[in-house]
Protein backbone atom coordinates (compact mmCIF):
# COMPACT_ATOMS: atom_id res chain seq x y z
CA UNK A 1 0.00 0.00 0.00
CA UNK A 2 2.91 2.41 0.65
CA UNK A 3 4.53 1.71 -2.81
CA UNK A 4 0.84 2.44 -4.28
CA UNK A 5 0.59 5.11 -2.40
CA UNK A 6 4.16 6.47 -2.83
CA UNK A 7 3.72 5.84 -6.81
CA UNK A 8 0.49 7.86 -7.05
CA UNK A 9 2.08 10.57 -5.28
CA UNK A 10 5.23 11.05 -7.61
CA UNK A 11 2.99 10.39 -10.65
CA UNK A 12 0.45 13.26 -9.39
CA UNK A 13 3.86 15.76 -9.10
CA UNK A 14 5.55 14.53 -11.61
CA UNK A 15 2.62 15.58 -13.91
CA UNK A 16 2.28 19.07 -12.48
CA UNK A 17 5.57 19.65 -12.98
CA UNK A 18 5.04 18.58 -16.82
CA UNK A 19 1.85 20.87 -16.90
CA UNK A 20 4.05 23.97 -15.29
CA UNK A 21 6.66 22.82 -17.72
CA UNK A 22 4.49 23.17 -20.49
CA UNK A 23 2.46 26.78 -19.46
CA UNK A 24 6.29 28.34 -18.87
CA UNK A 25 7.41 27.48 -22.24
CA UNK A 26 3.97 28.59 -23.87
CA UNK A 27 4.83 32.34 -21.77
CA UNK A 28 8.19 32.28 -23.29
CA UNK A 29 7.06 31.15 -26.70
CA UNK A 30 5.07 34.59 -26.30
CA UNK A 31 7.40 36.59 -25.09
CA UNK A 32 9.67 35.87 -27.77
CA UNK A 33 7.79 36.01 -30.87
CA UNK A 34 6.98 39.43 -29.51
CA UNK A 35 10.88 40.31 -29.20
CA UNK A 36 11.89 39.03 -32.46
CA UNK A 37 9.33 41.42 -34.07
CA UNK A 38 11.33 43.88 -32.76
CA UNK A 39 14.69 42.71 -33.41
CA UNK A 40 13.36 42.51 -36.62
CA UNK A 41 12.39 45.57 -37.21
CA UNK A 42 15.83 46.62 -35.93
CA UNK A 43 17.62 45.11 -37.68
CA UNK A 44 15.94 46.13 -41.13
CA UNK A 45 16.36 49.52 -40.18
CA UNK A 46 20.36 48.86 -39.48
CA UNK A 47 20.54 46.99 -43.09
CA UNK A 48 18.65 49.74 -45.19
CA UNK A 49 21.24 52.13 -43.08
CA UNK A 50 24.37 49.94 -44.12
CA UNK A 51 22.64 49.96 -47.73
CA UNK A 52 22.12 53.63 -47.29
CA UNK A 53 25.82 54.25 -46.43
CA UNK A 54 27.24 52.52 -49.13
CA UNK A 55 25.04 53.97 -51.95
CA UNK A 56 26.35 57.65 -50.84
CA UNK A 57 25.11 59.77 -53.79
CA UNK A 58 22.96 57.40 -55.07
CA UNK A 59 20.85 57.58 -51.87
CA UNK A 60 18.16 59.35 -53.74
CA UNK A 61 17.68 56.10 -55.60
CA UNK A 62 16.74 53.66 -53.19
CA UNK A 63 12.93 53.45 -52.10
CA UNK A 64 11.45 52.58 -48.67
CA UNK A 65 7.69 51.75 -48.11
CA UNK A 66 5.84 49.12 -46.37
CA UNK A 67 2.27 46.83 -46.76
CA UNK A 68 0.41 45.17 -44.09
CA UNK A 69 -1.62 41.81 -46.08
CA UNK A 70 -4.43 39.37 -45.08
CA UNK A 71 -5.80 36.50 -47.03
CA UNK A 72 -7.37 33.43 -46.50
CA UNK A 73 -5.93 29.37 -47.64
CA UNK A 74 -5.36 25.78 -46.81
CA UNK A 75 -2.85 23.26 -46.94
CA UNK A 76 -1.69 21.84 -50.57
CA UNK A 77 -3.33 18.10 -49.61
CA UNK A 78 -6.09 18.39 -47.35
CA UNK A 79 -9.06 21.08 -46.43
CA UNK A 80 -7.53 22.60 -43.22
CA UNK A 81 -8.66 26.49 -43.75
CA UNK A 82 -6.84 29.42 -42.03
CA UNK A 83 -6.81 33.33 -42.52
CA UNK A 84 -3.29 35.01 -42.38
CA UNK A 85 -2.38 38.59 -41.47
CA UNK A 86 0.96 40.51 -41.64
CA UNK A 87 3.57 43.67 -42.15
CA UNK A 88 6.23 43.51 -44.89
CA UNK A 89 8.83 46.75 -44.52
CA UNK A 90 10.92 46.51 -47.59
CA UNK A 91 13.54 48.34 -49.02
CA UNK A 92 13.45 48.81 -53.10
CA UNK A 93 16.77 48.71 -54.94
CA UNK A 94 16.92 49.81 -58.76
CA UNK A 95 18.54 47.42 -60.68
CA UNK A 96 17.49 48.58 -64.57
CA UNK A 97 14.95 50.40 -65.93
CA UNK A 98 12.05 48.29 -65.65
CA UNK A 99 13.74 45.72 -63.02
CA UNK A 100 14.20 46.24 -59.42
CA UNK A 101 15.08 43.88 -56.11
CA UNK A 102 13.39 44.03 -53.11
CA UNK A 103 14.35 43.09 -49.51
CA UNK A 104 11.96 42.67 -47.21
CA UNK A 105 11.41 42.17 -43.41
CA UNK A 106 8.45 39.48 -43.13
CA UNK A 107 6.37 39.47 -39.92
CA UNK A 108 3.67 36.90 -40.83
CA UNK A 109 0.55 35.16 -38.50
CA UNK A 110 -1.95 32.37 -39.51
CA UNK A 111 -4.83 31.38 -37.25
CA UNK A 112 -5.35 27.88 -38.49
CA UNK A 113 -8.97 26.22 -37.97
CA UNK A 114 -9.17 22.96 -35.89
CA UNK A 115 -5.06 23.43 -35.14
CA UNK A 116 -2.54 25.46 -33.56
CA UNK A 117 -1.72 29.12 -35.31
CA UNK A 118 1.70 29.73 -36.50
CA UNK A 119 3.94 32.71 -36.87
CA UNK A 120 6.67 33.21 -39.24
CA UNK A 121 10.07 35.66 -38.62
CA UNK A 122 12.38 36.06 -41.71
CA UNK A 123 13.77 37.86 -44.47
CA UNK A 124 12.72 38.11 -48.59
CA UNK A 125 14.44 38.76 -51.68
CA UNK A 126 12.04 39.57 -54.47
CA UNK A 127 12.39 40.75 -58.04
CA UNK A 128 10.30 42.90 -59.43
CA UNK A 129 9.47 43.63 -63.42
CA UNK A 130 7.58 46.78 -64.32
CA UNK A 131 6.40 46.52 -68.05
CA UNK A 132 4.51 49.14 -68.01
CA UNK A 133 5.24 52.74 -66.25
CA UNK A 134 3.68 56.04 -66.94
CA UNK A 135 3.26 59.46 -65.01
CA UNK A 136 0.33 57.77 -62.74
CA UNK A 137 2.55 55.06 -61.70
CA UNK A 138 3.38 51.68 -62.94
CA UNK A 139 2.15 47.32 -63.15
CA UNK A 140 4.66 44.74 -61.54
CA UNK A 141 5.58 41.20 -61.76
CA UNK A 142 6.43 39.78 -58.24
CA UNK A 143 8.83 36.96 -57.78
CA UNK A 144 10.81 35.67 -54.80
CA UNK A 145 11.22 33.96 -51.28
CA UNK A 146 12.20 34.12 -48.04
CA UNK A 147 13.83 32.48 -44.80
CA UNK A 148 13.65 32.55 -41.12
CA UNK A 149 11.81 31.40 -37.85
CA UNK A 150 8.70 29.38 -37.95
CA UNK A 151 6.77 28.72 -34.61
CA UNK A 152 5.51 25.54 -36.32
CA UNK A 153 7.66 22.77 -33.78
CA UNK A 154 5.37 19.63 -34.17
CA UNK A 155 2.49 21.71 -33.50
CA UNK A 156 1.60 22.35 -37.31
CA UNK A 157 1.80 19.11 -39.12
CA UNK A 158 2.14 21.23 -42.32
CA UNK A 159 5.05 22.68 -41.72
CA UNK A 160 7.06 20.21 -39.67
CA UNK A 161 9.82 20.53 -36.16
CA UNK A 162 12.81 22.17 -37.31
CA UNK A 163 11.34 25.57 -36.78
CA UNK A 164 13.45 26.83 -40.04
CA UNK A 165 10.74 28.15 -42.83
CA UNK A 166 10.89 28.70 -45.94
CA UNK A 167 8.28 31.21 -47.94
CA UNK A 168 7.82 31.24 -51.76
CA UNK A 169 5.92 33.76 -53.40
CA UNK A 170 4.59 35.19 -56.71
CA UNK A 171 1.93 38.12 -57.16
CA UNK A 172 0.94 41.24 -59.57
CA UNK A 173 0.02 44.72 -58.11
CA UNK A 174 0.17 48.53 -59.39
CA UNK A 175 1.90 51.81 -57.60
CA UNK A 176 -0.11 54.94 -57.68
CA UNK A 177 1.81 57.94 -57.66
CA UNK A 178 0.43 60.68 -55.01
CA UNK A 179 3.28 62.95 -54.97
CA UNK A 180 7.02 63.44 -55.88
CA UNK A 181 8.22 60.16 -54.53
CA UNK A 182 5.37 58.83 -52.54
CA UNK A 183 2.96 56.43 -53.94
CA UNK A 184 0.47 53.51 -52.64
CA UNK A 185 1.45 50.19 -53.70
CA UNK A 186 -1.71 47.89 -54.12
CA UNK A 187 -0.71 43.80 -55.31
CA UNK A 188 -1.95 40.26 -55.17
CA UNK A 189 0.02 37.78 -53.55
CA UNK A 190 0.45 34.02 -53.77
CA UNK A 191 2.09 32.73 -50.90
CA UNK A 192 3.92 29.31 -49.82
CA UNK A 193 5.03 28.69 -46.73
CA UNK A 194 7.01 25.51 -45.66
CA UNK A 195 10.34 23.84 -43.95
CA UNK A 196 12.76 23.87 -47.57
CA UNK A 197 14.97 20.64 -46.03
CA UNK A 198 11.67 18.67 -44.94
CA UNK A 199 8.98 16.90 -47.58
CA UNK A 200 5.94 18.38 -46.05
CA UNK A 201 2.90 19.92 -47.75
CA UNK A 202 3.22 23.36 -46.45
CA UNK A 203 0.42 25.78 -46.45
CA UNK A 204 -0.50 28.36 -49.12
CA UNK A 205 -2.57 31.33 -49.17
CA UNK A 206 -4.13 34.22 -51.71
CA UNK A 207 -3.22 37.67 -50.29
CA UNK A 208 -3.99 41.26 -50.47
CA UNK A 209 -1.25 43.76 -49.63
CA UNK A 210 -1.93 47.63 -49.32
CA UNK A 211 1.21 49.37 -48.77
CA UNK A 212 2.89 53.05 -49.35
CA UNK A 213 6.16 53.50 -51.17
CA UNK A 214 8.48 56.49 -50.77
């Protein structure tokens, strides 16, 4: 009886301890998806200085803006259905005449039905084509992808455990010119997120970005 008794006991702490385990890691979890936005953030501003710095003269060239997004998806095999919302800052570098490369900060946050929600922390590299420019603005061709910090673990069975994800992406949109430099940036994007060494399906989603440009 002492044994049982003895046993029952250790079980009964030992699974508090997992359960207090588990809430301190979801609080850090928290906490640092909240600090990496930041660091971030930071950190694009100290690359688009660097860039900045080393352009000298040709500072006048380089364009800033950002877009916040949302859209709706599911994953490539199967119905699961999730909205996603988030904030690209970007830096624009002109490359040629109708060609330029973007780098962008990606801060990006899908509430997945029936599952756990995921957040993604990482950097793009897109090139953009403008065929067609006038004195109201001009179309573009989006094409690129991006790395970084998933929150996925082995909570998201889309994305995988190695908590390293990788985002593809392809879209269309239009700047409006408002004045001198400024201009609102409106675009469609198509966007894949999963782990680029794992084979899983990954998740995809159909987004609308509304940004300004200057």
């Amino acid at each position: 009886m002492i044994t049982q008794e003895l046993k029952g006991k250790l079980t009964a702490i030992l699974s508090a301890d997992v359960k207090e385990y588990n809430r301190l890691m979801e609080r850090i979890r928290k906490i640092l998806g909240k600090r990496c936005l930041l660091i971030t953030l930071f950190a694009f501003l100290m690359f688009g200085s660097l860039i900045s710095h080393s352009y000298g003269d040709d500072l006048k060239n380089l364009r800033y803006g950002v877009s916040v997004f949302g859209g709706i998806g599911d994953a490539w095999h199967n119905e699961t259905e999730f909205t996603t919302f988030g904030v690209l800052p970007r830096i624009d570098v002109p490359l040629h005449r109708n060609w330029d490369l973007e780098f962008e900060g990606n801060y990006t946050y899908w509430k997945i039905r029936r599952e756990h929600d995921l957040y993604f922390l990482g950097i793009d590299v897109n090139l953009l084509f403008k065929p067609i420019q006038g004195k109201w603005g001009s179309l573009f061709l989006l094409a690129g992808g991006g790395i970084g910090y998933d929150s996925a673990g082995k909570r998201v069975e889309q994305i995988g455990d190695s908590h390293c994800g990788g985002i593809l992406q392809a879209g269309i949109g239009l700047y409006y010119n408002l004045w001198k430099r400024w201009a609102v940036r409106v675009e469609y994007r198509f966007y894949h997120v999963s782990e680029p060494f794992r084979d899983d399906t990954g998740l995809n989603s159909h987004n609308v970005l509304l940004g300004i440009s200057f």
